[in-house]
Protein backbone atom coordinates (compact mmCIF):
# COMPACT_ATOMS: atom_id res chain seq x y z
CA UNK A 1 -17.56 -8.92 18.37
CA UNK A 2 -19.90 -7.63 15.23
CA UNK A 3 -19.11 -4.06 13.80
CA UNK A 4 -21.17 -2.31 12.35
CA UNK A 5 -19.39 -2.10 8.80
CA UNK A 6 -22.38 -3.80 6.67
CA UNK A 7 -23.41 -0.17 5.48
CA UNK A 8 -21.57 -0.93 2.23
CA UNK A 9 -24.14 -2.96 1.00
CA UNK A 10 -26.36 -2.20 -1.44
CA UNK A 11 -24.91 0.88 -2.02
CA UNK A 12 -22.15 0.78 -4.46
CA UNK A 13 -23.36 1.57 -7.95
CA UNK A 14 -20.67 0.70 -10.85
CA UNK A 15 -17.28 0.65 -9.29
CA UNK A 16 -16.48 1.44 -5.85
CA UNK A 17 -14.40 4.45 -4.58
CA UNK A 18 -11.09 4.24 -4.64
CA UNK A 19 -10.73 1.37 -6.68
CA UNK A 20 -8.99 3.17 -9.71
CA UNK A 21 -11.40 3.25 -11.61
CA UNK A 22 -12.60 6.45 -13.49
CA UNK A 23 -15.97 8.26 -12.66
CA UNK A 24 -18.99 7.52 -15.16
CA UNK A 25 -18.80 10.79 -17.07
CA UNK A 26 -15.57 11.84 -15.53
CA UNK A 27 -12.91 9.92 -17.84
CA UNK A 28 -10.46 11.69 -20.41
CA UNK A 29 -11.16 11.16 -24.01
CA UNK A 30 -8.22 11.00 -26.26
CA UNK A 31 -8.00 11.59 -30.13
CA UNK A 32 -4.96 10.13 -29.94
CA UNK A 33 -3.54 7.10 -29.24
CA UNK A 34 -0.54 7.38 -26.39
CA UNK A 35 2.27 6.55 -28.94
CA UNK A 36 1.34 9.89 -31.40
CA UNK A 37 0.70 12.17 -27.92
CA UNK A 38 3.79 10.81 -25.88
CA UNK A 39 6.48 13.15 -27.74
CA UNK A 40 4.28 16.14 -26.85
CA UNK A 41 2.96 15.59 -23.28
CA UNK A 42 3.82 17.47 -19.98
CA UNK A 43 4.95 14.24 -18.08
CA UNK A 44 7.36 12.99 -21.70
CA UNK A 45 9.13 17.08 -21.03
CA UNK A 46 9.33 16.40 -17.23
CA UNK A 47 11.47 13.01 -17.86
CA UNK A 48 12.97 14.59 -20.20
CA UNK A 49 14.09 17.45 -18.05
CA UNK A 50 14.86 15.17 -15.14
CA UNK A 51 17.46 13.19 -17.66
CA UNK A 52 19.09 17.17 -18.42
CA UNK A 53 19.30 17.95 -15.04
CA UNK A 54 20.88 15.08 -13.89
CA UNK A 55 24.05 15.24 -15.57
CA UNK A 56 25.31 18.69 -13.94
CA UNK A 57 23.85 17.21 -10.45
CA UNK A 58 25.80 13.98 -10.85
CA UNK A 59 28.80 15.89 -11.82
CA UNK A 60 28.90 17.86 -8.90
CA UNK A 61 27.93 15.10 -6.32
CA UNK A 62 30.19 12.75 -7.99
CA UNK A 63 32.97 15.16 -7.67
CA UNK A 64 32.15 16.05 -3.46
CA UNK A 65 31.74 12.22 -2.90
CA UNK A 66 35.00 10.95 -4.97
CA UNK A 67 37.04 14.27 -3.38
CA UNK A 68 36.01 13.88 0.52
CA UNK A 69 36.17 10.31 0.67
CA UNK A 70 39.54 10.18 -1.05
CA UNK A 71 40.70 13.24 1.22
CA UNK A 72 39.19 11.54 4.33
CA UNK A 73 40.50 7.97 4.18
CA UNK A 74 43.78 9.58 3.34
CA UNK A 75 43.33 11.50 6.38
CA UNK A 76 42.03 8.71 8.54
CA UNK A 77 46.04 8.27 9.83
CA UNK A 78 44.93 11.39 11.72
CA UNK A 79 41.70 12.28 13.84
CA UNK A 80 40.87 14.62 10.47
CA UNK A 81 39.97 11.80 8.91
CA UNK A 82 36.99 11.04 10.48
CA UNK A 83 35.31 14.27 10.71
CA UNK A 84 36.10 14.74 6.47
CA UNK A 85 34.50 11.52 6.20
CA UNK A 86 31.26 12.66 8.13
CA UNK A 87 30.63 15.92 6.17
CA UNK A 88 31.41 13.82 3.01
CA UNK A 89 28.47 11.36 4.14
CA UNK A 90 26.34 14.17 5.05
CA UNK A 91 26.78 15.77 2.32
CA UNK A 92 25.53 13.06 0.41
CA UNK A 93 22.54 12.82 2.22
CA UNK A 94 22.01 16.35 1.64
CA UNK A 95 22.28 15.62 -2.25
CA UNK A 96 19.58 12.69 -2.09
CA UNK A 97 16.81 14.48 -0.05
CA UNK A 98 17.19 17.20 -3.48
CA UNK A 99 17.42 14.22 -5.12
CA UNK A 100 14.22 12.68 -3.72
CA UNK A 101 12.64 16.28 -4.33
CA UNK A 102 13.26 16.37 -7.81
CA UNK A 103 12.25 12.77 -8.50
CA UNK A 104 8.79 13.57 -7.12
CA UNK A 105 8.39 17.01 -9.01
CA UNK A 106 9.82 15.63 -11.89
CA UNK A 107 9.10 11.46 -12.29
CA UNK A 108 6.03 12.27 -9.90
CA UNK A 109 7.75 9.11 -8.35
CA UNK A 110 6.39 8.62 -4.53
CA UNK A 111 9.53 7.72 -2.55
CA UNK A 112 9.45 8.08 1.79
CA UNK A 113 12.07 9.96 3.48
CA UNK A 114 14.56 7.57 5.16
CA UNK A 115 14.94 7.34 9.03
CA UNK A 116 16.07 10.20 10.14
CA UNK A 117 19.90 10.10 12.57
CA UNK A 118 19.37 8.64 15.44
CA UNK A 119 22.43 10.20 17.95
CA UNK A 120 23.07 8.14 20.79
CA UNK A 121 25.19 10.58 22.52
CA UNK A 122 24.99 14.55 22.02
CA UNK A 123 27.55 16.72 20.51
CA UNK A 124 29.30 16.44 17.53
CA UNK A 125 30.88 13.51 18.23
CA UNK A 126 27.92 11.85 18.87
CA UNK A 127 26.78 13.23 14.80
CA UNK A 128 29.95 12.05 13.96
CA UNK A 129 28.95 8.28 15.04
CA UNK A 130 25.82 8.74 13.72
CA UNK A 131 26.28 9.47 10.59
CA UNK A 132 29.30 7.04 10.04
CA UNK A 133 27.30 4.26 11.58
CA UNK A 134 23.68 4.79 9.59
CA UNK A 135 23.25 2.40 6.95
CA UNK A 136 21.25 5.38 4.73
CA UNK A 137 24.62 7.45 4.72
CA UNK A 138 26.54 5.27 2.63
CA UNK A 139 23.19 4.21 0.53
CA UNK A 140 23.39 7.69 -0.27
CA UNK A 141 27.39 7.66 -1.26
CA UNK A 142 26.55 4.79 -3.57
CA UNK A 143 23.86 6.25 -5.55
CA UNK A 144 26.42 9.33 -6.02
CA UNK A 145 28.47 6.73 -7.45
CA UNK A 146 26.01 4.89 -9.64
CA UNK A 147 24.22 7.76 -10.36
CA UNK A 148 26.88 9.78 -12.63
CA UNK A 149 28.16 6.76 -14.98
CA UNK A 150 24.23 6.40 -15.89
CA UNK A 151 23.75 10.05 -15.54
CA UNK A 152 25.94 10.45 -18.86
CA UNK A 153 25.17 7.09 -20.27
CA UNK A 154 20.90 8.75 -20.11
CA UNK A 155 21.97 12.57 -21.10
CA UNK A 156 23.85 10.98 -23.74
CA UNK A 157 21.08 9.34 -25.60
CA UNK A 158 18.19 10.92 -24.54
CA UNK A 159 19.85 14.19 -26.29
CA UNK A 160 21.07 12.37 -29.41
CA UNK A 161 17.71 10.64 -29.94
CA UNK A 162 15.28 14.20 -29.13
CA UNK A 163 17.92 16.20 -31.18
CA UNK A 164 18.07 14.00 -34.23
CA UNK A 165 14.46 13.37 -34.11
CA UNK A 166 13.17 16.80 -33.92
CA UNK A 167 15.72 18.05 -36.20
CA UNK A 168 15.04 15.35 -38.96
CA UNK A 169 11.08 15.66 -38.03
CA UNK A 170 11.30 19.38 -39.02
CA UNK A 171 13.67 19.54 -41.89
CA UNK A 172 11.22 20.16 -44.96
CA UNK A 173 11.35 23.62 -42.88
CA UNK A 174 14.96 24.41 -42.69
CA UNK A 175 16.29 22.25 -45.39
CA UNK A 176 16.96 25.70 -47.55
CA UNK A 177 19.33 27.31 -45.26
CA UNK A 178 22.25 24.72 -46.67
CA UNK A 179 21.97 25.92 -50.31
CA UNK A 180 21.60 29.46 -49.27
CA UNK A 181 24.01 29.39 -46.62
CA UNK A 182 26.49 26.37 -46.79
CA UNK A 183 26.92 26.34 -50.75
CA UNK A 184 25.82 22.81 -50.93
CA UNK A 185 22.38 21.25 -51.52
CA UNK A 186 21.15 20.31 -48.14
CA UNK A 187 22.59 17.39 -45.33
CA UNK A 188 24.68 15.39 -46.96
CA UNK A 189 24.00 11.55 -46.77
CA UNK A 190 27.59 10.52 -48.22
CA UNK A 191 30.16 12.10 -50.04
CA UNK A 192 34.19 11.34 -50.65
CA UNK A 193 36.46 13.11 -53.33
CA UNK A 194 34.18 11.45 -56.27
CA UNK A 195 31.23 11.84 -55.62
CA UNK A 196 28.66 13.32 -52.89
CA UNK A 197 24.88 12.25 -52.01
CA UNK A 198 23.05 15.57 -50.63
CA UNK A 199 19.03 15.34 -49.02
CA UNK A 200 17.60 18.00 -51.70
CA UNK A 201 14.79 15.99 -53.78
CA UNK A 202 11.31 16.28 -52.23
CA UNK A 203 11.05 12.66 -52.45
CA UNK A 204 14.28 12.48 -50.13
CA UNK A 205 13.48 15.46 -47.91
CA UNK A 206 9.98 13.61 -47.22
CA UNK A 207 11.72 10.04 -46.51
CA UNK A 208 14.12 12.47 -44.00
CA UNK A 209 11.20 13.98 -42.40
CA UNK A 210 9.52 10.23 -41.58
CA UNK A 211 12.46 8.92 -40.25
CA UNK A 212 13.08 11.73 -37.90
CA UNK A 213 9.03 11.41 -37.22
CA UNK A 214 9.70 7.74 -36.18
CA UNK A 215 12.99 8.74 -33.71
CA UNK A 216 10.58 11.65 -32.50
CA UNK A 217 8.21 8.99 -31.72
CA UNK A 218 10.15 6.30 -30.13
CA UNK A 219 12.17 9.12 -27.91
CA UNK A 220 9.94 9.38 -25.16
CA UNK A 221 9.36 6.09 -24.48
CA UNK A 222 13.67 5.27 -24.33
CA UNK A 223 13.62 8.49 -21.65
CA UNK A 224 10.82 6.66 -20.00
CA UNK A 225 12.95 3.57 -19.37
CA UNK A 226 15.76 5.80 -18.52
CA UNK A 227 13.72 7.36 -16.02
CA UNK A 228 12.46 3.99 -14.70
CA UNK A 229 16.34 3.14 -13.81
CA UNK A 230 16.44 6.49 -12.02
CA UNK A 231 13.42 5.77 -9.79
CA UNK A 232 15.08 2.34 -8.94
CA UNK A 233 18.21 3.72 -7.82
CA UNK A 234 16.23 6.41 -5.68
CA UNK A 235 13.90 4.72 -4.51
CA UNK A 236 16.09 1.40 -3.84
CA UNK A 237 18.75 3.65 -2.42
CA UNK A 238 17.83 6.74 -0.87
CA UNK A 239 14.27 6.17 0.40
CA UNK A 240 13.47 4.38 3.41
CA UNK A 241 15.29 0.65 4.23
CA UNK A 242 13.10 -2.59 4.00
CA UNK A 243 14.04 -2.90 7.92
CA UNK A 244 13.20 0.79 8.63
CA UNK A 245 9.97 -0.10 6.05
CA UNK A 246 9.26 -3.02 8.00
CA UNK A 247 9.95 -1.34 11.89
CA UNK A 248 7.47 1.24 10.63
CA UNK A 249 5.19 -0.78 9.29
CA UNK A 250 5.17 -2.84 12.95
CA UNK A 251 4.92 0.18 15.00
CA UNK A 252 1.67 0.99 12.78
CA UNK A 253 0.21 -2.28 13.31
CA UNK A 254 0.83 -2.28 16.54
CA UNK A 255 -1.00 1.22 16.91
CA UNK A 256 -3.84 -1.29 15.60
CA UNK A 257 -4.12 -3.78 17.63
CA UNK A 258 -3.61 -1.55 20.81
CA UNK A 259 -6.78 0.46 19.62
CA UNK A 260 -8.65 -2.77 19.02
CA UNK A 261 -7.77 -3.92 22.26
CA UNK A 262 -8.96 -0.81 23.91
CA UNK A 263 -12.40 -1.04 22.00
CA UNK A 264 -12.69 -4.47 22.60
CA UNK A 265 -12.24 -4.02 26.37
CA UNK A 266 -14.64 -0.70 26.50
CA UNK A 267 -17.30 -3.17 24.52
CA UNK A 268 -17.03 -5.90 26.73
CA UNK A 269 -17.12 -3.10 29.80
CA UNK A 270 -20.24 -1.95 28.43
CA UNK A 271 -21.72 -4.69 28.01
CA UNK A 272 -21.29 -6.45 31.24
CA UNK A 273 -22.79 -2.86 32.97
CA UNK A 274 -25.43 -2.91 30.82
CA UNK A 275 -26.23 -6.14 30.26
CA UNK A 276 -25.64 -9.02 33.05
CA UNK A 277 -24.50 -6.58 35.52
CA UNK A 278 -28.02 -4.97 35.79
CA UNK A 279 -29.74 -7.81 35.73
CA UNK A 280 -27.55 -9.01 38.84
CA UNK A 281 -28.32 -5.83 40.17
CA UNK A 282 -31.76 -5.99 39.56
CA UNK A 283 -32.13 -9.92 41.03
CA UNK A 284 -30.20 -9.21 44.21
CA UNK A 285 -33.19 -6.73 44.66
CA UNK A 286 -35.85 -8.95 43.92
CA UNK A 287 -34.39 -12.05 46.07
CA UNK A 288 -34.02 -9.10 49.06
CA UNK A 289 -37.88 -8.21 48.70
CA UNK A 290 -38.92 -12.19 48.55
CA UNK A 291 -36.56 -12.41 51.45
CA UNK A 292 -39.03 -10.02 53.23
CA UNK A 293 -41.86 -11.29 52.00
CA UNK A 294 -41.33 -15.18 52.57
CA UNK A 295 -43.09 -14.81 56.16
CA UNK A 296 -46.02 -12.38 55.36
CA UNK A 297 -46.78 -13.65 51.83
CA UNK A 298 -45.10 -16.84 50.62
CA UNK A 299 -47.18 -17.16 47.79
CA UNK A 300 -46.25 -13.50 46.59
CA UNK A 301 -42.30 -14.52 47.61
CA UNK A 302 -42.63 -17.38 45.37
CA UNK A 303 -43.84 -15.86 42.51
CA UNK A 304 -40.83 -13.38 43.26
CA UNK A 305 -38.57 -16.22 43.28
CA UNK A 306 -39.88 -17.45 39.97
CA UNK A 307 -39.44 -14.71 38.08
CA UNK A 308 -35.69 -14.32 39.60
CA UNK A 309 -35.13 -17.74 38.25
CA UNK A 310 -35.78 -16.42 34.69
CA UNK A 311 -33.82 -13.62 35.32
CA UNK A 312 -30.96 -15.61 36.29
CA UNK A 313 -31.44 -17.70 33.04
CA UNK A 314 -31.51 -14.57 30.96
CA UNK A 315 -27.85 -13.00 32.78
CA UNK A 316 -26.81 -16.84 32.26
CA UNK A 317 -27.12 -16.91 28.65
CA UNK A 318 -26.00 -13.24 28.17
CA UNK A 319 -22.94 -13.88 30.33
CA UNK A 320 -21.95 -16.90 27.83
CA UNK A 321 -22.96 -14.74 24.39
CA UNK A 322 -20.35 -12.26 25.86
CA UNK A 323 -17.61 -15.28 27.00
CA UNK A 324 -18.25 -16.47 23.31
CA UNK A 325 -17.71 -13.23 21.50
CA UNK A 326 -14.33 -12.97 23.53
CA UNK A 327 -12.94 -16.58 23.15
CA UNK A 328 -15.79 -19.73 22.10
CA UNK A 329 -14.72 -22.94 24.38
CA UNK A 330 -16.03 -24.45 21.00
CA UNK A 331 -13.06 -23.29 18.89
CA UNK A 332 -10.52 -23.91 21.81
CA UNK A 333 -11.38 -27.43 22.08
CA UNK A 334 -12.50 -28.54 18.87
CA UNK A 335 -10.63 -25.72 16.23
CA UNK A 336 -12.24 -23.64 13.23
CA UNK A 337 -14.54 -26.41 11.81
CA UNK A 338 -17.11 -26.67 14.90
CA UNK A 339 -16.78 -23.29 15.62
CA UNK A 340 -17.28 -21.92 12.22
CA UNK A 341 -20.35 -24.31 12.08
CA UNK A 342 -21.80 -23.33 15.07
CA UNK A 343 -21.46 -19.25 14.05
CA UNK A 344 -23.56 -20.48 10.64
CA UNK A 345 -26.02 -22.17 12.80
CA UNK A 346 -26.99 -19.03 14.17
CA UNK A 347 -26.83 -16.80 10.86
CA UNK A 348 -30.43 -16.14 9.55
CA UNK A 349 -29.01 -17.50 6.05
CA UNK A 350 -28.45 -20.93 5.24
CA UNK A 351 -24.70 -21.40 5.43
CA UNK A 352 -22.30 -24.08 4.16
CA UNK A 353 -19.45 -24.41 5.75
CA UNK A 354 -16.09 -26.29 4.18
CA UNK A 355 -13.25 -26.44 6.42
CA UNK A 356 -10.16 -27.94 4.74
CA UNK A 357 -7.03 -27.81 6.90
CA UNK A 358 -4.12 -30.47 7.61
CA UNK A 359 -3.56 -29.37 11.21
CA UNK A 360 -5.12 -26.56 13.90
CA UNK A 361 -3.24 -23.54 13.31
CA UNK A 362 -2.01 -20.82 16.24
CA UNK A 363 -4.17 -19.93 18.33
CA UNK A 364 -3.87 -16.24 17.27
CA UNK A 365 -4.67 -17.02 13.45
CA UNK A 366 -7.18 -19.54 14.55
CA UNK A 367 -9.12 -16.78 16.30
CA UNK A 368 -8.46 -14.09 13.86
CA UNK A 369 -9.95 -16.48 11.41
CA UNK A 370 -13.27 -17.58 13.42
CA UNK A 371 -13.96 -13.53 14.29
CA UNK A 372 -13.46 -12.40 10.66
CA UNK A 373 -15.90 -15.31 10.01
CA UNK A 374 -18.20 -14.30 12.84
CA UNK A 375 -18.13 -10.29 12.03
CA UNK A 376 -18.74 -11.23 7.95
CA UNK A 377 -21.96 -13.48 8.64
CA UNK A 378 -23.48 -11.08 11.05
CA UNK A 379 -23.03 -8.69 7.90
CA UNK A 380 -24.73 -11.02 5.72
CA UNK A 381 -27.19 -11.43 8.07
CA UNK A 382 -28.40 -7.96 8.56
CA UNK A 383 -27.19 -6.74 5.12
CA UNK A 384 -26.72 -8.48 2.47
CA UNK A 385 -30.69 -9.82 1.76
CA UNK A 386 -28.72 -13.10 0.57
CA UNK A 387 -30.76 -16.19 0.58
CA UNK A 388 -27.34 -18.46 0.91
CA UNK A 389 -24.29 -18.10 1.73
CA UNK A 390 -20.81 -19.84 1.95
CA UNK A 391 -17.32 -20.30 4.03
CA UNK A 392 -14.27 -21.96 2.21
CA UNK A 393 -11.64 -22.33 4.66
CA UNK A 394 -7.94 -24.04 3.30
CA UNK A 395 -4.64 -23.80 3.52
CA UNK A 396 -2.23 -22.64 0.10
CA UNK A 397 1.69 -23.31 1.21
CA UNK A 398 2.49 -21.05 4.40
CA UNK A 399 -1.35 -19.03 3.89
CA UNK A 400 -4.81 -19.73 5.86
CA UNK A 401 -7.14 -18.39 3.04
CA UNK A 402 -11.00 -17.76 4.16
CA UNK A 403 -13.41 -17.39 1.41
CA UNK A 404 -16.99 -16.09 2.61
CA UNK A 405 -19.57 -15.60 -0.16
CA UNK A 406 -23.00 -14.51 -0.40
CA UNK A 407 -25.82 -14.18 -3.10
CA UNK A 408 -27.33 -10.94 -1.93
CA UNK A 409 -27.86 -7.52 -3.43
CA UNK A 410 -23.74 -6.88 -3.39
CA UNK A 411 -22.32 -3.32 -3.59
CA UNK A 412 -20.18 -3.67 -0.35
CA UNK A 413 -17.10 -1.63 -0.03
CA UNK A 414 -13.77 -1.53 2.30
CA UNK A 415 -13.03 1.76 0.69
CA UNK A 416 -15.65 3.99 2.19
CA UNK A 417 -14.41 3.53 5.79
CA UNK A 418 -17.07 1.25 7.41
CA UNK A 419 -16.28 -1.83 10.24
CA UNK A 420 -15.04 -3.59 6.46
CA UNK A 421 -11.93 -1.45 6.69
CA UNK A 422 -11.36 -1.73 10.64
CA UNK A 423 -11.76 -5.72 9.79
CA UNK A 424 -8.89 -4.87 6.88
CA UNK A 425 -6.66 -2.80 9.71
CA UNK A 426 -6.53 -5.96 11.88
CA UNK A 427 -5.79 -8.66 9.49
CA UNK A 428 -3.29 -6.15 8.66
CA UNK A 429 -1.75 -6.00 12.08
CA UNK A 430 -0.81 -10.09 11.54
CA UNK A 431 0.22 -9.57 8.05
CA UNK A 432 -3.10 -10.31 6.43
CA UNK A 433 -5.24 -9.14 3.50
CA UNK A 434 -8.72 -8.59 2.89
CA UNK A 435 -10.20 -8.80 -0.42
CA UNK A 436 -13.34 -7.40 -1.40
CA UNK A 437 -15.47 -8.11 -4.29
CA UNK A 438 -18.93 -7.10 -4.11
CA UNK A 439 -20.51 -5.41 -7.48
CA UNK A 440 -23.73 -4.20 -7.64
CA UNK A 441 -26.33 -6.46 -7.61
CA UNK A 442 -23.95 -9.14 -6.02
CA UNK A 443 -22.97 -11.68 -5.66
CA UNK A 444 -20.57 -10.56 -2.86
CA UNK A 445 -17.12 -12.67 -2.20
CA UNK A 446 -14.51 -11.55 0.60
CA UNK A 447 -11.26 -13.51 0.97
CA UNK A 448 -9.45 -13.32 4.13
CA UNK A 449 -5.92 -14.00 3.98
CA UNK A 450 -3.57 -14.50 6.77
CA UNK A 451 -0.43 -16.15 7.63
CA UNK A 452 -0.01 -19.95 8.53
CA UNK A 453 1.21 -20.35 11.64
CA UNK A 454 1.14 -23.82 13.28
């Protein structure tokens, strides 16, 4: 059952692909710290846009929902009813995929398309059922509901706080338009019939200009929370359902452990041509010509005979190497800890193996387990250049954790697409994870975790 994903080792130098971290050489270099940049970067203007836009949009979808759902369940006496209803659910979910659209150009938020109608009957009654019956359709009426209360609420102070900001920020420029203009000495701090306090002393134009420095500061982070409550509503209500998530994600993993199936099959298929069925082949050939031979040359037929016998051996023993890379009798009849043992017997590394479990868990787990085992020492063993390694196995609440380390040269990687990442794909396909953590210059740990199942 080995794969040949080992080529990760030994070749990772500083952090591995795809791990988020930046390139040597290839990381932006501020001057300044994210709280002075913020009020004048792209992505503080695009939430700030998004928060502009979304007042007009929630106006008009608030108005189309409110309108054709009042219309249609004052309609619903007649047959109109349910038709206005349909185009008012539709046209919500026409409203959330430009919804969805925006929040990616805009929040560069990633949010899935929901599932799309399913129709169970054609026609436009059969849309009609559809629609009224999908789960995402009324998702999508609620977030026009939600949306235009916190629409305003957003507009409203994400415009007070960038207009007072800016406009305090730059007053030591514009300060002179009030005496010029407006016959008085510049904004006026407090006044009554008495007595009036104007912002016209450079000491007092100066304090202006840092407070409206400190709301031009702190503005872009209170749109950025704004903007966070916008991607929960989208993504919580117009993406994709946790079922639909979840049916998706199942179909995937299925995909996965068809394929596996199929390879392990075409393996095994191999193999047995290759391997046990040619030497079959080969001794039912060898027994005919000592058949033939018995009565002119027995010596010659025995020697014949012999060397059949090791050949049967040699199909013998790769007949059970196959049976035990399909199932081990070993781990059916005595679980994880013998069989686990007897796959570090074999590994050219000295292997300790600590197997910590209250009971035997499913069979599928249990095997899952002992092959991710299996695959990761024949790794090590051709790999890694350890000169020991380990296997933790134990159970945390309702997980089977599997901890395999080794002290060799490190640098192994699931990223890069080697066997590591088909070994992620099917711990995947029972809900597991695969952790890899193998720097450069090692030591190298991988955790397997899966579900408990007993």
């Amino acid at each position: 059952m080995a794969t040949e994903y080992g080529q990760g080792y030994g070749q990772g130098h500083g952090h591995p692909a795809g791990s988020g971290f930046p390139a040597p050489g290839g990381e932006r270099r501020h001057l300044l710290p994210a709280a002075l940049r913020a009020p004048v970067e792209a992505r503080s203007w695009r939430e700030f846009g998004y928060v502009l836009l979304s007042l007009p949009i929630a106006v008009v979808l608030f108005s189309w929902t409110v309108t054709m759902v009042a219309l249609g369940a004052g309609l619903l006496v007649t047959f109109l009813g349910i038709p206005v209803l349909a185009a008012a659910l539709a046209g919500c979910r026409g409203f959330g995929a430009l919804e969805r659209t925006r929040a990616r150009a805009l929040l560069r938020l990633e949010v899935a398309d929901p599932e799309p109608l399913r129709s169970a009957k054609p026609g436009v009654f059969g849309w009609m059922g559809a629609v009224l019956k999908s789960g995402t359709s009324w998702r999508h009426l609620l977030y026009a509901l939600l949306q235009f209360p916190w629409a305003v609420f957003s507009f409203v102070v994400a415009v007070s706080f960038w207009t007072y900001g800016w406009a305090l920020l730059t007053y030591p420029l514009w300060f002179w338009l009030f005496p010029m203009y407006g016959g008085q000495g510049g904004l006026q701090l407090y006044g009554d019939e008495h007595h009036s306090v104007y912002l016209d002393n450079p000491f007092e134009i100066t304090v202006t200009a840092l407070v409206g420095l400190l709301f031009t500061l702190a503005t872009p982070w209170i749109v950025r929370a704004l903007t966070t409550v916008d991607g929960l509503l989208v993504r919580g209500l117009l993406g994709p359902s946790r079922l639909s998530a979840r049916v998706v994600e199942l179909e995937s993993d299925r995909g996965v452990v068809v394929d596996t199936a199929a390879a392990d099959l075409r393996r095994i298929e191999r193999d047995l041509h290759d391997g046990a069925q040619a030497r079959l082949v080969a001794l039912a050939m060898d027994l005919g010509l000592a058949k033939e031979k018995l009565q002119e040359d027995p010596r010659a037929a025995a020697r014949m005979v012999e060397d059949a016998h090791g050949e049967v051996k040699t199909a013998l023993q790769e007949l059970r190497d196959l049976a035990r890379g399909i199932h081990p009798a070993v781990l059916t009849d005595r679980g994880l800890d013998a069989a686990l043992s007897s796959v570090a017997s074999r590994c050219t590394v000295p292997v300790k193996v600590e197997v910590d479990l209250p009971a035997r868990p499913a069979p599928a787990i249990e095997g899952i387990a002992y092959f991710t085992v299996s695959e990761l020492l024949q790794n090590i063993s051709k790999h890694s250049r350890a000169r020991s390694a380990s296997v933790d196995v134990w159970r945390s609440e309702d997980r089977l954790l599997v901890q395999i380390m080794d002290d060799g040269v490190g640098g192994a990687d699931a990223m890069r697409g080697s066997g590591l990442a088909g070994l992620a794909g099917r711990l995947d396909a029972v809900d597991g994870v695969l952790v890899v953590d193998s720097p450069a210059g090692g030591p190298t740990r991988v955790i397997a975790e899966l579900p408990w199942r007993a």
